[in-house]
N, C-alpha and C. Protein backbone atom coordinates (compact mmCIF):
# COMPACT_ATOMS: atom_id res chain seq x y z
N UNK A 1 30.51 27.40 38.64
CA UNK A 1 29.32 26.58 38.49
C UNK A 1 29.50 25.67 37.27
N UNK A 2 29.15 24.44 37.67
CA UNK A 2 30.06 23.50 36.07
C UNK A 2 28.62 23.69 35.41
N UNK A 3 28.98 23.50 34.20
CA UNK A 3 28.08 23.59 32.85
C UNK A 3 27.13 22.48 32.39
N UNK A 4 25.73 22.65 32.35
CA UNK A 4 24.71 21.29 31.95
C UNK A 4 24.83 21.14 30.79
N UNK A 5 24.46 19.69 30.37
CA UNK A 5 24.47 20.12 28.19
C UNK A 5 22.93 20.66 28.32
N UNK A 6 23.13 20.97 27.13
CA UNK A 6 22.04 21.76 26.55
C UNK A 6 20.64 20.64 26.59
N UNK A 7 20.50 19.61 26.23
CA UNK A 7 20.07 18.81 25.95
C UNK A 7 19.83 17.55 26.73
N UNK A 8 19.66 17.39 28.06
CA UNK A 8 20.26 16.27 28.76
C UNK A 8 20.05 14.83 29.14
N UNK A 9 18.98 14.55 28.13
CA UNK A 9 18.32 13.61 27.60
C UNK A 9 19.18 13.10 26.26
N UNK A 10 19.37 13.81 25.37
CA UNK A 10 19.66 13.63 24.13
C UNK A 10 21.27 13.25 24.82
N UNK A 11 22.13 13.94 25.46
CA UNK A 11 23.50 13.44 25.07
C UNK A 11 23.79 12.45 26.36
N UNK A 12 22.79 11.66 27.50
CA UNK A 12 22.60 10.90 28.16
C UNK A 12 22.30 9.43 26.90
N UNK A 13 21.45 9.80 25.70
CA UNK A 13 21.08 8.86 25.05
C UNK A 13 22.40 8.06 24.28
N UNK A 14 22.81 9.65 23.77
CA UNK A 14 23.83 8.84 22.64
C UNK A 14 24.67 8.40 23.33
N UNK A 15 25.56 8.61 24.47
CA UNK A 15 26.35 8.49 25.14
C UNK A 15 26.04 6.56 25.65
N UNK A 16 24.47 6.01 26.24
CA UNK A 16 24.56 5.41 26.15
C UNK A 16 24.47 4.13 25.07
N UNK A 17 23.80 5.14 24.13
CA UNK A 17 24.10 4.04 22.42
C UNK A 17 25.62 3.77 22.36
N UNK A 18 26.26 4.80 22.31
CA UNK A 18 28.04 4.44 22.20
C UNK A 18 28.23 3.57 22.98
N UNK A 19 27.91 3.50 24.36
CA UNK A 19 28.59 2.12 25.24
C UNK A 19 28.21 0.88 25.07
N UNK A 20 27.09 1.43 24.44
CA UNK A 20 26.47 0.06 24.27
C UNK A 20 27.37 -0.95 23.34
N UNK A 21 27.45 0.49 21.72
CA UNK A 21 28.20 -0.24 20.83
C UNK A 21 29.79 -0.84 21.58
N UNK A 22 30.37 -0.37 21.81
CA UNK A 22 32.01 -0.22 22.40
C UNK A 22 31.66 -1.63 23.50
N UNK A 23 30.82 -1.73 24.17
CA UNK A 23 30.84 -3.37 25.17
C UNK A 23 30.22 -4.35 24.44
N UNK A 24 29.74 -4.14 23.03
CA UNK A 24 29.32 -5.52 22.40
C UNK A 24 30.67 -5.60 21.24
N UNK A 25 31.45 -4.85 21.28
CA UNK A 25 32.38 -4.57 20.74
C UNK A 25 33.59 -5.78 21.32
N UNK A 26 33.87 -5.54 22.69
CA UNK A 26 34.91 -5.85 23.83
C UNK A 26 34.34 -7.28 24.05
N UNK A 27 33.19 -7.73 24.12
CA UNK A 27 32.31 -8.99 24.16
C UNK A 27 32.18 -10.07 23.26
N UNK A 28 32.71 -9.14 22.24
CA UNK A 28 32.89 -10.04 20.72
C UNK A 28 34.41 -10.36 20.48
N UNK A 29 34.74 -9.34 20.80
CA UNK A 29 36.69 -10.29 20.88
C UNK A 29 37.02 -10.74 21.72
N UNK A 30 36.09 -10.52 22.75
CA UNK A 30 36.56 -11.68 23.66
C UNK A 30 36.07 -13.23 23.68
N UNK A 31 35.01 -13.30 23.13
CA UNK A 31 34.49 -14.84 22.79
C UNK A 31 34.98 -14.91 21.35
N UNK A 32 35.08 -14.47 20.56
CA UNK A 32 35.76 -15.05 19.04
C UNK A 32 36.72 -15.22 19.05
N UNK A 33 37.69 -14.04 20.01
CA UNK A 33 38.93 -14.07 19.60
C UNK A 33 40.31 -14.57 21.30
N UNK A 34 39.77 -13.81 22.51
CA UNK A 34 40.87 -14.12 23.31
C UNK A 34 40.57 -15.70 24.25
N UNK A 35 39.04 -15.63 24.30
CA UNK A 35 38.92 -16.86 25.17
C UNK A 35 39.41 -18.26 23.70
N UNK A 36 39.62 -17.89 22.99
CA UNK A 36 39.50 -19.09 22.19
C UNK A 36 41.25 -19.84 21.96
N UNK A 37 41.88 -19.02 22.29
CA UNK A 37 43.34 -18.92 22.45
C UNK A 37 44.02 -19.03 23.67
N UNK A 38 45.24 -19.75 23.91
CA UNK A 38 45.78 -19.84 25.02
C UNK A 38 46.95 -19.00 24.26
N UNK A 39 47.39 -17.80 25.21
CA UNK A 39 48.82 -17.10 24.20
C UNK A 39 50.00 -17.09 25.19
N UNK A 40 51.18 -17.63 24.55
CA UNK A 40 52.42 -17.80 25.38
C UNK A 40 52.55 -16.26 25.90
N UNK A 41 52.53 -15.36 25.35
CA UNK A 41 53.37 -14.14 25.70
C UNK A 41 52.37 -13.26 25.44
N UNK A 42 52.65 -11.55 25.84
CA UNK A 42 52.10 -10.44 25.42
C UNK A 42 51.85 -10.16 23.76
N UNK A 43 53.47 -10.36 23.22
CA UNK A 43 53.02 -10.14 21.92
C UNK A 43 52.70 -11.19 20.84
N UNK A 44 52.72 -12.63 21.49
CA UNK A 44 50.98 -13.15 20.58
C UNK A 44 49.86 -13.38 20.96
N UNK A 45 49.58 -12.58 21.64
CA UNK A 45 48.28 -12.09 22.25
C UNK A 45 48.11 -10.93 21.18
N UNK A 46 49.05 -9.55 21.42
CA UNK A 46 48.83 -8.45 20.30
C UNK A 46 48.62 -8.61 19.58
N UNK A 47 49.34 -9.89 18.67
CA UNK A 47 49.36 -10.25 16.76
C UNK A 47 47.86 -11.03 16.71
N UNK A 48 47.53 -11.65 17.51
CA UNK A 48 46.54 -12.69 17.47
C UNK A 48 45.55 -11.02 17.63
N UNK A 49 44.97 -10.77 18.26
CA UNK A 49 43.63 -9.43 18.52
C UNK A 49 43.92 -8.56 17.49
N UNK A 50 45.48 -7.92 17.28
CA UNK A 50 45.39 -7.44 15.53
C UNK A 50 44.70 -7.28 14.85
N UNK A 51 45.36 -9.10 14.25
CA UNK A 51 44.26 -9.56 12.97
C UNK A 51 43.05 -9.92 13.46
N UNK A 52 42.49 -9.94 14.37
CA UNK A 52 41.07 -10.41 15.02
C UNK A 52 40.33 -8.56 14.27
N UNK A 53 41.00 -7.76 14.93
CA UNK A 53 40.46 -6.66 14.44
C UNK A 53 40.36 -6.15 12.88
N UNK A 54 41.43 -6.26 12.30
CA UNK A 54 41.65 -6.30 11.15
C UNK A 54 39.94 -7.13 10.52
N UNK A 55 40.07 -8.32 11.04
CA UNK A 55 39.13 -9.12 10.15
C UNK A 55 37.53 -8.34 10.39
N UNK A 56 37.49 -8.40 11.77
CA UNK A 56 36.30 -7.52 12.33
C UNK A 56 35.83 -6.51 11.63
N UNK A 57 36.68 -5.47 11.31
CA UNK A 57 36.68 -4.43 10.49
C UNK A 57 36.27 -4.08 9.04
N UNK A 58 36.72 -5.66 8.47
CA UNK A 58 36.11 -5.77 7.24
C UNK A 58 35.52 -6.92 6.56
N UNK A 59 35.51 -8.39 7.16
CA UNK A 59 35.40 -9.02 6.97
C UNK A 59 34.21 -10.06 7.56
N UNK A 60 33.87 -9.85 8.81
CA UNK A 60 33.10 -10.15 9.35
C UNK A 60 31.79 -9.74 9.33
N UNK A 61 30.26 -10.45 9.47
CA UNK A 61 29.38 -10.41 9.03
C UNK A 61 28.79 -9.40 10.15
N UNK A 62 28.25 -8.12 10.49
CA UNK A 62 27.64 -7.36 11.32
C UNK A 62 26.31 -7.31 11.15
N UNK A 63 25.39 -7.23 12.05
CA UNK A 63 23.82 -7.38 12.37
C UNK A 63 23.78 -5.73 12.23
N UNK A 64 24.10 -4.85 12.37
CA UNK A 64 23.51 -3.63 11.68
C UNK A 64 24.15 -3.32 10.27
N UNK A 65 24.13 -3.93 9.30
CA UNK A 65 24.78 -4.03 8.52
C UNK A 65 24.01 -4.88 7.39
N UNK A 66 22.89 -5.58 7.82
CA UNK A 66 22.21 -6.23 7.43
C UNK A 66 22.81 -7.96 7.28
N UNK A 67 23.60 -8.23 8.00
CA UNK A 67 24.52 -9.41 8.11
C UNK A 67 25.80 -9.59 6.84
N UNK A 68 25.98 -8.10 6.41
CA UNK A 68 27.05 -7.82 5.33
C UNK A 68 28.35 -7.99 6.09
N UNK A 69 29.82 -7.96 5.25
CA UNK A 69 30.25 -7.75 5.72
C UNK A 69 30.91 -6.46 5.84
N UNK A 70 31.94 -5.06 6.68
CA UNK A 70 31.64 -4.01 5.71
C UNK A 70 32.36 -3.64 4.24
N UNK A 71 33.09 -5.02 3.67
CA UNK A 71 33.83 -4.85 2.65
C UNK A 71 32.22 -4.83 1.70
N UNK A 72 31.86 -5.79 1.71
CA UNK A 72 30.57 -6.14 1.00
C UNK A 72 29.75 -4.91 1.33
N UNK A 73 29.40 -4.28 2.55
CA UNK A 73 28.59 -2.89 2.48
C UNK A 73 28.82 -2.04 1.71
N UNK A 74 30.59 -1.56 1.79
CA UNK A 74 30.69 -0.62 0.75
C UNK A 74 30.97 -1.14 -0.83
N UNK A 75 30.54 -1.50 -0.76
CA UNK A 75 30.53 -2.17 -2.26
C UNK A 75 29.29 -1.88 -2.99
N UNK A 76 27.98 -1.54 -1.61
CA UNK A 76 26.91 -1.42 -1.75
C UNK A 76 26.15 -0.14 -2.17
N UNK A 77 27.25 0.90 -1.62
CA UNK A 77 26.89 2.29 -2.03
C UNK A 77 27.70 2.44 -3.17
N UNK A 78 26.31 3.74 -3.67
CA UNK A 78 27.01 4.22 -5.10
C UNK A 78 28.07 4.83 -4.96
N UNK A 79 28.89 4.57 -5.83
CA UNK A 79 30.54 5.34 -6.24
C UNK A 79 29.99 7.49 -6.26
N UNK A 80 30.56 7.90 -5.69
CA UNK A 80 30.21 9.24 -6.01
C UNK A 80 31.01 10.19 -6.86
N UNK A 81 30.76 10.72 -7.97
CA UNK A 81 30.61 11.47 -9.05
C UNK A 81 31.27 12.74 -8.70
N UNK A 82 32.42 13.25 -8.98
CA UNK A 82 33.19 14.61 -8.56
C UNK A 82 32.12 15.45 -9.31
């Protein structure tokens, strides 16, 4: 007999918060970064989405984030104290 979650509301929810995040994710490199490029080959396509990610990651301005970027977020929390 396969197994229900415990909860099946709650991990129906997060499950669809995650997709949500992960396809506005895939939606955003694809209009910033692959439609904007014509790439001769596989691997400058790779080098080009890379650094697309790279920048994404820290450099770019995110709406839950308060339009920070997350270099600038963590900059924002306090340093913590051993």
């Amino acid at each position: 007999m396969p197994r229900l979650p415990a909860a099946p509301g709650v991990h129906n929810s997060l499950y669809a918060r995650a997709k949500r995040i992960v396809e506005r994710f895939f939606r955003s490199l694809k209009e910033e970064c692959v439609w904007q490029h014509t790439f001769g080959d596989f691997a400058e396509a790779r080098t080009a989405i890379t650094k697309w990610i790279r920048w994404y990651n820290a450099e770019r301005p995110h709406q839950a984030l308060g339009y920070r970027s997350p270099r600038e977020f963590r900059g924002l929390r306090p340093k913590l104290v051993a």
